[in-house]
Protein backbone atom coordinates (compact mmCIF):
# COMPACT_ATOMS: atom_id res chain seq x y z
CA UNK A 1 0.28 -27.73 -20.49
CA UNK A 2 -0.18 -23.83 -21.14
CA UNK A 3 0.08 -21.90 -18.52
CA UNK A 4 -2.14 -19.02 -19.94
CA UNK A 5 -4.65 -21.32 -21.44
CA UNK A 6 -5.48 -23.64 -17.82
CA UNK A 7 -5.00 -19.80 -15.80
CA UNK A 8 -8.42 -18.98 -18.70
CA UNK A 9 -10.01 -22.33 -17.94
CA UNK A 10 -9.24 -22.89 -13.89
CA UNK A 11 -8.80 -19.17 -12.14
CA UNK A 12 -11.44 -16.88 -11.35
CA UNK A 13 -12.01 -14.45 -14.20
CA UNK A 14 -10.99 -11.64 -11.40
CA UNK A 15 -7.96 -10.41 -13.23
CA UNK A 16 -7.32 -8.84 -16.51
CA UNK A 17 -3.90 -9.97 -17.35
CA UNK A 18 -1.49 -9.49 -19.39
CA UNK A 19 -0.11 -11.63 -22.04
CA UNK A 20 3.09 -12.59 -19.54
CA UNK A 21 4.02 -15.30 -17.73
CA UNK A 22 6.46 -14.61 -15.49
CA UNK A 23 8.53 -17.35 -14.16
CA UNK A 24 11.82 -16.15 -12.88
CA UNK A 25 13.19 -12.51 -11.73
CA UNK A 26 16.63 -11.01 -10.36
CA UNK A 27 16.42 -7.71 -8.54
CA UNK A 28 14.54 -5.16 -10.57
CA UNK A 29 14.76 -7.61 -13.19
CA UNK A 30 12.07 -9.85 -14.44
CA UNK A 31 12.09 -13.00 -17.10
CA UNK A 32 9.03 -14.61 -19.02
CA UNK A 33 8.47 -18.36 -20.65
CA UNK A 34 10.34 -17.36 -23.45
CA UNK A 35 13.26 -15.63 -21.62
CA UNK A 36 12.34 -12.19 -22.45
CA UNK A 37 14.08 -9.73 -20.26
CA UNK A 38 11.74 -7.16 -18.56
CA UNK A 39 12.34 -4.12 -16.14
CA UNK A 40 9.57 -4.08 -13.64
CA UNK A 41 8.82 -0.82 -11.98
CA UNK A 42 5.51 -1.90 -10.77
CA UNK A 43 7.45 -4.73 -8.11
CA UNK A 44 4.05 -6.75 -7.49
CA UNK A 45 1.78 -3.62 -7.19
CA UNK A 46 4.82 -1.96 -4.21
CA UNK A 47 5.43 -5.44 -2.73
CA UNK A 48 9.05 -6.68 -4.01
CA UNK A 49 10.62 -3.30 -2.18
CA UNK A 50 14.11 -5.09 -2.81
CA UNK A 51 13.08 -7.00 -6.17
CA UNK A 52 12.81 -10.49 -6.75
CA UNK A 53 14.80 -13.25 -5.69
CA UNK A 54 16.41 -10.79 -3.22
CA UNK A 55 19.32 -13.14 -1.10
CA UNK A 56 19.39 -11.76 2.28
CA UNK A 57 15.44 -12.30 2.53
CA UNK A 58 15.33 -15.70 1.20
CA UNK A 59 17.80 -16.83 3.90
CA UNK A 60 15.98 -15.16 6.53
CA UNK A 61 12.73 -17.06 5.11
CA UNK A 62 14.74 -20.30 4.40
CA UNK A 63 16.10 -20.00 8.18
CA UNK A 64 12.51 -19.75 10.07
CA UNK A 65 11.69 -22.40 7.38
CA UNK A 66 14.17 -24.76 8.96
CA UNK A 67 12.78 -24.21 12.40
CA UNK A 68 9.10 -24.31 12.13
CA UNK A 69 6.59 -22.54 9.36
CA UNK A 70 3.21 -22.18 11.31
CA UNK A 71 2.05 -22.86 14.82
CA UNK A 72 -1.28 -21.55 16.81
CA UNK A 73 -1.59 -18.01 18.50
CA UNK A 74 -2.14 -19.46 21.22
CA UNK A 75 1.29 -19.80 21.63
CA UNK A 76 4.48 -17.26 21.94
CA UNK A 77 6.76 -17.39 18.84
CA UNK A 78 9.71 -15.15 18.70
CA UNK A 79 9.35 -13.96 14.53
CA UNK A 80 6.19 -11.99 15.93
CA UNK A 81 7.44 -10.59 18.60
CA UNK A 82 10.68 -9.25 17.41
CA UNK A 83 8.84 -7.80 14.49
CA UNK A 84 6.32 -6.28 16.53
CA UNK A 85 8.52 -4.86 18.84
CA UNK A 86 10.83 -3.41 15.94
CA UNK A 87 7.68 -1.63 14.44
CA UNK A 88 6.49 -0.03 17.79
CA UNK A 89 10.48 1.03 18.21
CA UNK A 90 10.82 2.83 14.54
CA UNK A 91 7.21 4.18 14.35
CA UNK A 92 6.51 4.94 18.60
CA UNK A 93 3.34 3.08 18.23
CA UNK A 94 2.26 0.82 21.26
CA UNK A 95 0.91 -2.50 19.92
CA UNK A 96 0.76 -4.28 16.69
CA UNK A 97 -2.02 -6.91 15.31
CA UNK A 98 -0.51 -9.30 12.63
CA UNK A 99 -3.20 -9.90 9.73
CA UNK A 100 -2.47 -11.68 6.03
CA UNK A 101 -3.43 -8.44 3.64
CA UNK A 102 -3.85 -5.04 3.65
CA UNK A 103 -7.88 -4.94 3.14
CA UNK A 104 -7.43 -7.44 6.46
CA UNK A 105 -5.97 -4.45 8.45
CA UNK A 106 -8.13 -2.10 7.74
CA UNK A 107 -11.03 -4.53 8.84
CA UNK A 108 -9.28 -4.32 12.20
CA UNK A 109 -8.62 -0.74 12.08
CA UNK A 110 -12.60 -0.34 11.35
CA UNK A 111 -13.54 -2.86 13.97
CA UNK A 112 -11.21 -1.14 16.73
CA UNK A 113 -12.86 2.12 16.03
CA UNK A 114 -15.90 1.46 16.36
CA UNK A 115 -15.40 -0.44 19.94
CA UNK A 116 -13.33 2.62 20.59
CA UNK A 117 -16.30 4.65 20.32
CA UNK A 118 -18.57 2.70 22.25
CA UNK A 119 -16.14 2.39 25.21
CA UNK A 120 -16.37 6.33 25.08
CA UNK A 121 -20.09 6.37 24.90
CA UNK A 122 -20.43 6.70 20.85
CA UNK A 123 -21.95 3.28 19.97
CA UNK A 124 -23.11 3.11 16.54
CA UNK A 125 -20.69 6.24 15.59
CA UNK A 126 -19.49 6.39 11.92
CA UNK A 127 -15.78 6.39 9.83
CA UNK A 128 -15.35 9.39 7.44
CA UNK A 129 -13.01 8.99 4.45
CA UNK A 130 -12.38 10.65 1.59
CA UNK A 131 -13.59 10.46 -1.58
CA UNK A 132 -11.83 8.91 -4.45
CA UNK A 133 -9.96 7.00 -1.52
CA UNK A 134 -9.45 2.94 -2.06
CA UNK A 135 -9.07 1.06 1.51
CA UNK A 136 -9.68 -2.88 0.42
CA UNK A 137 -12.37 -5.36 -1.03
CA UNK A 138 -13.54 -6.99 1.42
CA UNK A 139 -17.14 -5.36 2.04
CA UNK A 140 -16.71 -3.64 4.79
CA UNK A 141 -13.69 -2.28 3.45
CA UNK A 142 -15.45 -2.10 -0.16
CA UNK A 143 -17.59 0.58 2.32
CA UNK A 144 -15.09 2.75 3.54
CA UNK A 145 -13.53 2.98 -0.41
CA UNK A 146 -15.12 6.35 -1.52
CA UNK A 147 -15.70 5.23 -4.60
CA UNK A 148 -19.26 4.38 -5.86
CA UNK A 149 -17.39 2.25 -8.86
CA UNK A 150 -16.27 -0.17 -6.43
CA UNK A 151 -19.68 -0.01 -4.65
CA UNK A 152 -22.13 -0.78 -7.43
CA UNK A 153 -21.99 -4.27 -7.76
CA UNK A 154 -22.06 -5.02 -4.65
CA UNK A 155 -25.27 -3.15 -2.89
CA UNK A 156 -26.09 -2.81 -0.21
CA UNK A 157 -22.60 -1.88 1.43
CA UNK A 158 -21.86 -2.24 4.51
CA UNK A 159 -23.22 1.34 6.52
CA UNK A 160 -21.80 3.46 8.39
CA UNK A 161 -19.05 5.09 6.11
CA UNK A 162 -19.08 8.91 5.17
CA UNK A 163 -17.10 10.24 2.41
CA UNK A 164 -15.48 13.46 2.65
CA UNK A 165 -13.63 15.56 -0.38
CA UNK A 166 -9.85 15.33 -0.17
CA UNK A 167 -7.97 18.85 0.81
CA UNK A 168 -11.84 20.57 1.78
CA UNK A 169 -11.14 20.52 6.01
CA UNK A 170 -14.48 22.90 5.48
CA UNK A 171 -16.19 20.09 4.71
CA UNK A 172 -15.02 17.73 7.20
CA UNK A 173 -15.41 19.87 9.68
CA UNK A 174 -18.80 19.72 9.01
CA UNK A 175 -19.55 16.10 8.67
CA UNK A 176 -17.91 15.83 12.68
CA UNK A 177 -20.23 18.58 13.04
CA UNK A 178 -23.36 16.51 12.15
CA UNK A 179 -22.33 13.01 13.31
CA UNK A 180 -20.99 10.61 15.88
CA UNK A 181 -17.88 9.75 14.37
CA UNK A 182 -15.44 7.27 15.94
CA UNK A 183 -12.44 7.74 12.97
CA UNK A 184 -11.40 9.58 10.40
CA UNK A 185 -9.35 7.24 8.13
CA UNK A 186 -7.06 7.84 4.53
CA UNK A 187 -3.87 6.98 2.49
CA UNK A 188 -1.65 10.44 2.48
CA UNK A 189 -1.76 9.38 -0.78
CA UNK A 190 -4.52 7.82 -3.02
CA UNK A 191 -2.94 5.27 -4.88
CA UNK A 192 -5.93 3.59 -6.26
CA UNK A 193 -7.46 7.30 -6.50
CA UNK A 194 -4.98 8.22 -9.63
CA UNK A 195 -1.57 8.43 -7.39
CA UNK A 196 -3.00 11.39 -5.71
CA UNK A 197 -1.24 12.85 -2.61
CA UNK A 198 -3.05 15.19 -0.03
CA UNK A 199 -1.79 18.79 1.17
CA UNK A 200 0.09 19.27 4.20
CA UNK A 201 -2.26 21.45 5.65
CA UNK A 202 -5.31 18.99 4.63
CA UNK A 203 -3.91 16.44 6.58
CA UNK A 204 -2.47 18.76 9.63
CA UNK A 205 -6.15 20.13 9.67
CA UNK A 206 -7.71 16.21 10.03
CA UNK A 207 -5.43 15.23 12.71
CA UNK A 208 -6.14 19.16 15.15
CA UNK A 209 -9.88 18.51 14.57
CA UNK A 210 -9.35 14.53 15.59
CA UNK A 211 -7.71 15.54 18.56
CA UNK A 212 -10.07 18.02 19.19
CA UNK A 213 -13.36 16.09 19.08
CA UNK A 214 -11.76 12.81 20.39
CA UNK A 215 -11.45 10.87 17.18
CA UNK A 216 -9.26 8.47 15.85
CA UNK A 217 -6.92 9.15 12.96
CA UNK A 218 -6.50 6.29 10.76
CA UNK A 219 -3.62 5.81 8.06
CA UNK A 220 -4.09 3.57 5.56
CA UNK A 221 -0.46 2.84 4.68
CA UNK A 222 -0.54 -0.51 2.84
CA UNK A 223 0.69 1.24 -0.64
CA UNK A 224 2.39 3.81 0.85
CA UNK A 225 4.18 2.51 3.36
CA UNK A 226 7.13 1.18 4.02
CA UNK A 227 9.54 3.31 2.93
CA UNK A 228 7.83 3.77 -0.82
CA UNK A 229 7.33 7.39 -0.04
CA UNK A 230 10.62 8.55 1.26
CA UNK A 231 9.97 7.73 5.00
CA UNK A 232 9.39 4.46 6.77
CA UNK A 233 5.65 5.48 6.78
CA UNK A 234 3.53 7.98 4.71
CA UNK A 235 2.32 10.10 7.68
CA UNK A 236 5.95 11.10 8.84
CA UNK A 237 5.96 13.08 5.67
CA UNK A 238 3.26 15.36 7.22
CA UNK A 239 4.19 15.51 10.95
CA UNK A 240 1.54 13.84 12.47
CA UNK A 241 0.62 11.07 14.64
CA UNK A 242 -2.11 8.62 13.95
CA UNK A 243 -3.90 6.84 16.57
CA UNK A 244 -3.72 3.77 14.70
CA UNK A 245 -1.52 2.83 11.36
CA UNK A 246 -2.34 0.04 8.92
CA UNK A 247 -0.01 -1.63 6.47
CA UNK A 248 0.53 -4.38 3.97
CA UNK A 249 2.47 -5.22 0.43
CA UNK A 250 5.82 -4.27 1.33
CA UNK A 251 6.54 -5.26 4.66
CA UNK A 252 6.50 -8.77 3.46
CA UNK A 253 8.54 -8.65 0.31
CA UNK A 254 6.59 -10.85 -1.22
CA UNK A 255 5.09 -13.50 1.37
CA UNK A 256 1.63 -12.02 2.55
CA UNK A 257 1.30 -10.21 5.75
CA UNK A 258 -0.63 -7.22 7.00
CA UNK A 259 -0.37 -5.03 10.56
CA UNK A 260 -2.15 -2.60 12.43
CA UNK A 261 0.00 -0.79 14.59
CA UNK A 262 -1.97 0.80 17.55
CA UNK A 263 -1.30 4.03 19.42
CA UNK A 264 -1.61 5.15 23.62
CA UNK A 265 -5.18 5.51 22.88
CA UNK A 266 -6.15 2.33 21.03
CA UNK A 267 -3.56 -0.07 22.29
CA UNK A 268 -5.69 -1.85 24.45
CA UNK A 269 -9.11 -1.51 22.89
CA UNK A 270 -8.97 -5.33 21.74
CA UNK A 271 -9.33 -7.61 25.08
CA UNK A 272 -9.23 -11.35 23.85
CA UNK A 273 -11.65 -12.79 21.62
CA UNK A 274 -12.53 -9.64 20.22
CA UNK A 275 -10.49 -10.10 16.92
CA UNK A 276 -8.30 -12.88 15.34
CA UNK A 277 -6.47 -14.50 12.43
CA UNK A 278 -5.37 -18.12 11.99
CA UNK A 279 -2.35 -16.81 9.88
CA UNK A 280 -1.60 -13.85 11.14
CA UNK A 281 1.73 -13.28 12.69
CA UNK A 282 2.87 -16.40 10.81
CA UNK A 283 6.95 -17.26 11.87
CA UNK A 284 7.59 -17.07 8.20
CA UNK A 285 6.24 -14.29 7.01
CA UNK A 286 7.33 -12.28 10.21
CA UNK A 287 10.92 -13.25 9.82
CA UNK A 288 10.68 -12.25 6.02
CA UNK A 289 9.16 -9.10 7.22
CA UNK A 290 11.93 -8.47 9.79
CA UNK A 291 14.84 -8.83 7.68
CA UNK A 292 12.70 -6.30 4.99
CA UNK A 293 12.00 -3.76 8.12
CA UNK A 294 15.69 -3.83 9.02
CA UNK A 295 16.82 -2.73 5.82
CA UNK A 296 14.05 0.32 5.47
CA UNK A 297 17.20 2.76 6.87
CA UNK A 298 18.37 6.24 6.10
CA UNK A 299 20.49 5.04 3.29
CA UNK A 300 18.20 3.42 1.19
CA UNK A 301 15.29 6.75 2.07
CA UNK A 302 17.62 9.10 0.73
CA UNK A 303 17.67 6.57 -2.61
CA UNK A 304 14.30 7.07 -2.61
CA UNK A 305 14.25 10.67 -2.80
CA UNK A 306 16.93 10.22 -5.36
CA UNK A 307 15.51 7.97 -7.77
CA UNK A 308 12.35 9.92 -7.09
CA UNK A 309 13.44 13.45 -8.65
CA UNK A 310 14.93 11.12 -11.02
CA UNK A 311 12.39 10.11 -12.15
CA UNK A 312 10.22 13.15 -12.00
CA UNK A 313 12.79 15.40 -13.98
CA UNK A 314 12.99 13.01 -17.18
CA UNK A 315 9.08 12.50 -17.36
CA UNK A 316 8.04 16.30 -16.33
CA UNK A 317 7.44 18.70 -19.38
CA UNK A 318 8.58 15.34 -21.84
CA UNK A 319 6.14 14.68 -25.48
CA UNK A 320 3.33 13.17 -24.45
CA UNK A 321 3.40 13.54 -20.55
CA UNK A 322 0.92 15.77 -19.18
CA UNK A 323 1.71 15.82 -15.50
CA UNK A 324 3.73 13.62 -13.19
CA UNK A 325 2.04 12.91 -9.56
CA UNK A 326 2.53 11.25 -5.90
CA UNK A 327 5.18 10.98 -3.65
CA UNK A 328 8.79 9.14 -3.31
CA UNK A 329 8.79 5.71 -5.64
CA UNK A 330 4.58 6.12 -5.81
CA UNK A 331 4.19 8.00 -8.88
CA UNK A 332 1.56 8.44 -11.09
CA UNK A 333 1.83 10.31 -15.01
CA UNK A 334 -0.61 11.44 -16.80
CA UNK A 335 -0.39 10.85 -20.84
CA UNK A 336 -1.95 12.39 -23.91
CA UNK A 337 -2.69 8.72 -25.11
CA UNK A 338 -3.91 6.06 -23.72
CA UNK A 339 -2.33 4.30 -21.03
CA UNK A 340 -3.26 1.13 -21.95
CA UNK A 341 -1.73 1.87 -25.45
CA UNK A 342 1.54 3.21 -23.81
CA UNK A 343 1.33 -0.07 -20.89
CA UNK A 344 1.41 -2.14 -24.03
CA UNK A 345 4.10 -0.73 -26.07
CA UNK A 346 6.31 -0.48 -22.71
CA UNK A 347 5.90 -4.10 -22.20
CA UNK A 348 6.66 -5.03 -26.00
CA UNK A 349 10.18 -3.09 -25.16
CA UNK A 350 10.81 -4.99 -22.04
CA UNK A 351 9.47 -2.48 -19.10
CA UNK A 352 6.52 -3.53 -16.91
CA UNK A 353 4.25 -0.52 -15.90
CA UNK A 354 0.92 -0.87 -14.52
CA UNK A 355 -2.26 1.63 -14.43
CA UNK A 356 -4.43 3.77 -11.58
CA UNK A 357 -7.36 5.11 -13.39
CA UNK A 358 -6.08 6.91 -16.27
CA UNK A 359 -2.33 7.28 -15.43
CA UNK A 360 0.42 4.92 -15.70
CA UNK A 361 1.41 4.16 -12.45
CA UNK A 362 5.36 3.66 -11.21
CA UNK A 363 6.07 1.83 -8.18
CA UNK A 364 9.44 0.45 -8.85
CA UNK A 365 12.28 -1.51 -6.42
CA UNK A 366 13.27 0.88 -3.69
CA UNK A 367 16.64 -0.17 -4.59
CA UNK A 368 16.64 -0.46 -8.42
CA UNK A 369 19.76 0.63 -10.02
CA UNK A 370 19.59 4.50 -11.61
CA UNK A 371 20.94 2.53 -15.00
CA UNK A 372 18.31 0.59 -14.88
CA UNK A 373 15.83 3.29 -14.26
CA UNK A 374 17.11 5.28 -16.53
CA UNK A 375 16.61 2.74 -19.31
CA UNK A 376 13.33 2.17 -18.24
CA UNK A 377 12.55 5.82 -18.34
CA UNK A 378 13.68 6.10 -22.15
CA UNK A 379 11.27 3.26 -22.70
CA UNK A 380 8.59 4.83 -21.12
CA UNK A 381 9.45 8.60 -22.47
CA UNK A 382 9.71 7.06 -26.29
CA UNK A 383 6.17 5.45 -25.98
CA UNK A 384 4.49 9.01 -24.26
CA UNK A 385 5.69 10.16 -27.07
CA UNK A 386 4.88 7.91 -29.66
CA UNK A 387 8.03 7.02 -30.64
CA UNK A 388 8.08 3.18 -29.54
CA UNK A 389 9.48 0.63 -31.66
């Protein structure tokens, strides 16, 4: 059997891949079918925050495991709760829903908004985000992604989305002007967008005229949260407070789970039946999640910020590198050739980089060595500048 030739014959043509199989990994570390070593600084698109095969979550998955891996919400489990109650303590959030994927939490984040704003005598009000922003692909998530790319395939999406430009409060100011709007909702920075992150004063601007007009402030955080920006969460960057915070990929390190984490205002806007998930808040998945939360600690931010300027000092000003975006261990560069090209030739020398628009895009291990890094950065630098073997 070939692995690549059944993935052509049996999978959904959703993905372009590449020519890898991967089938074992060790920290930052990653191994095809024929053995070939790889750096990966793209961690399962900012999932594998601690790498692959990482010991003290696999025996806090192998643990829950032991006890029991799935059971109805209609009953209390402790994984939930204890991970629930650790993200309400490091955040100051009130309430958490447990989904299975980021586009999953924003579909709760939408839906909560919107019976938000009919409680307060806004029914039918609308979500602004910003353009160029990517929130999911689900379609009502496909909506709120202000990106008509993602949109024209798929017509008619789902209404009541406006798009605002990023770092114009001018021109949000007068969409609320215009509209009923229940939310205002965006990633502090646009990953899918090009690796894009928003001014200070953007985002301080959204979150005075939100709690002027009584409207929600939604933060996307499944990319950029936890801890792949230098805090726990995106939004701490900026000194704000959302009323409700979504988040994915990481938490998990590796086994799929999504939250919504709800502030005073929203915590109790879903009454039961009003929203559910057969998976979500699995005991597995949770306890994963916990031991990946507990880890997320001063320590290993300051690494971030480390391996961050790190990063940003070798590729800044080097041949081929035109600029060098984002925020913490969410970086984007911009090349003279073609990303692809350089993607390609990066992967021939053993480092795994992956793409957002026309940039490559670098979402490494929180915790990857600075030896490793540093080799992977010579990769990277040699192929910018046309230099790859």
């Amino acid at each position: 059997m070939s692995v690549k030739t059944d993935d052509k014959k049996y999978i959904a043509n959703t993905y372009a891949r590449f020519p890898v199989e991967i089938v074992r990994g060790s920290g930052a570390l990653a191994y095809d079918e024929n053995g070939k070593e790889y750096i990966d600084l793209g961690s399962g698109i900012a999932v594998n925050i601690f790498g692959y095969s990482d010991s003290e979550w696999i025996a806090a998955v192998e643990s829950q495991l032991h006890s029991f891996q799935h059971t109805s919400n209609l009953y209390n489990t402790a994984p939930c709760v204890k991970l629930a109650r650790a993200l309400c303590e490091r955040t100051g959030l009130k309430r958490v829903f447990f989904a299975n994927s980021g586009a999953e939490a924003n579909e709760c984040a939408i839906k909560t908004a919107r019976k938000y704003a009919e409680n307060h005598g806004k029914p039918c009000a609308k979500i602004i985000t910003l353009e160029n922003s990517f929130h999911g692909r689900t379609l009502a998530t496909l909506a709120a992604t202000g990106q008509d790319s993602f949109h024209r395939d798929f017509l008619p999406v789902t209404d009541g989305f406006l798009y605002a430009p990023a770092n114009d409060i001018a021109a949000m100011e007068k969409l609320v002007e215009n509209n009923d709007i229940a939310a205002i909702m965006f990633e502090c920075v646009q990953g899918e967008g090009g690796v894009l992150p928003l001014e200070k004063d953007f985002v301080r601007g959204m979150a005075a005229l939100a709690e002027k007009r009584d409207i929600l402030l939604i933060v996307d955080e499944v990319q950029t949260g936890n801890g792949r920006t230098g805090a726990l969460y995106s939004y701490m960057n900026f000194g704000i407070t959302p009323d409700i915070v979504t988040t994915a990929k990481g938490l998990g390190g590796g086994l799929p789970i999504g939250a919504v984490m709800f502030g005073k205002k929203t915590s109790e806007v879903l009454q039961p039946g009003m929203h559910g998930s057969t998976f979500g808040g699995n005991p597995v998945c949770c306890a994963g999640a916990l031991n990946i939360l507990g880890r997320i600690d001063d320590k290993l931010l300051e690494g971030v910020a480390h391996k961050s300027e790190l990063i940003v000092s070798a590729l800044s000003g080097a041949p081929g590198v035109k600029s060098v975006t984002g925020m913490g261990l969410m970086l984007g560069v911009e090349t003279e050739r073609d990303a692809g090209d350089i993607i390609s030739e990066c992967m021939q020398n053993g480092v795994l980089v992956i793409k957002a628009k026309n940039k490559l895009r670098l979402l490494p291990p929180l915790n990857i060595g600075d030896d490793l890094l540093i080799k992977a950065l010579d990769v990277i630098k040699a192929a910018c500048a046309g230099k790859a073997e």
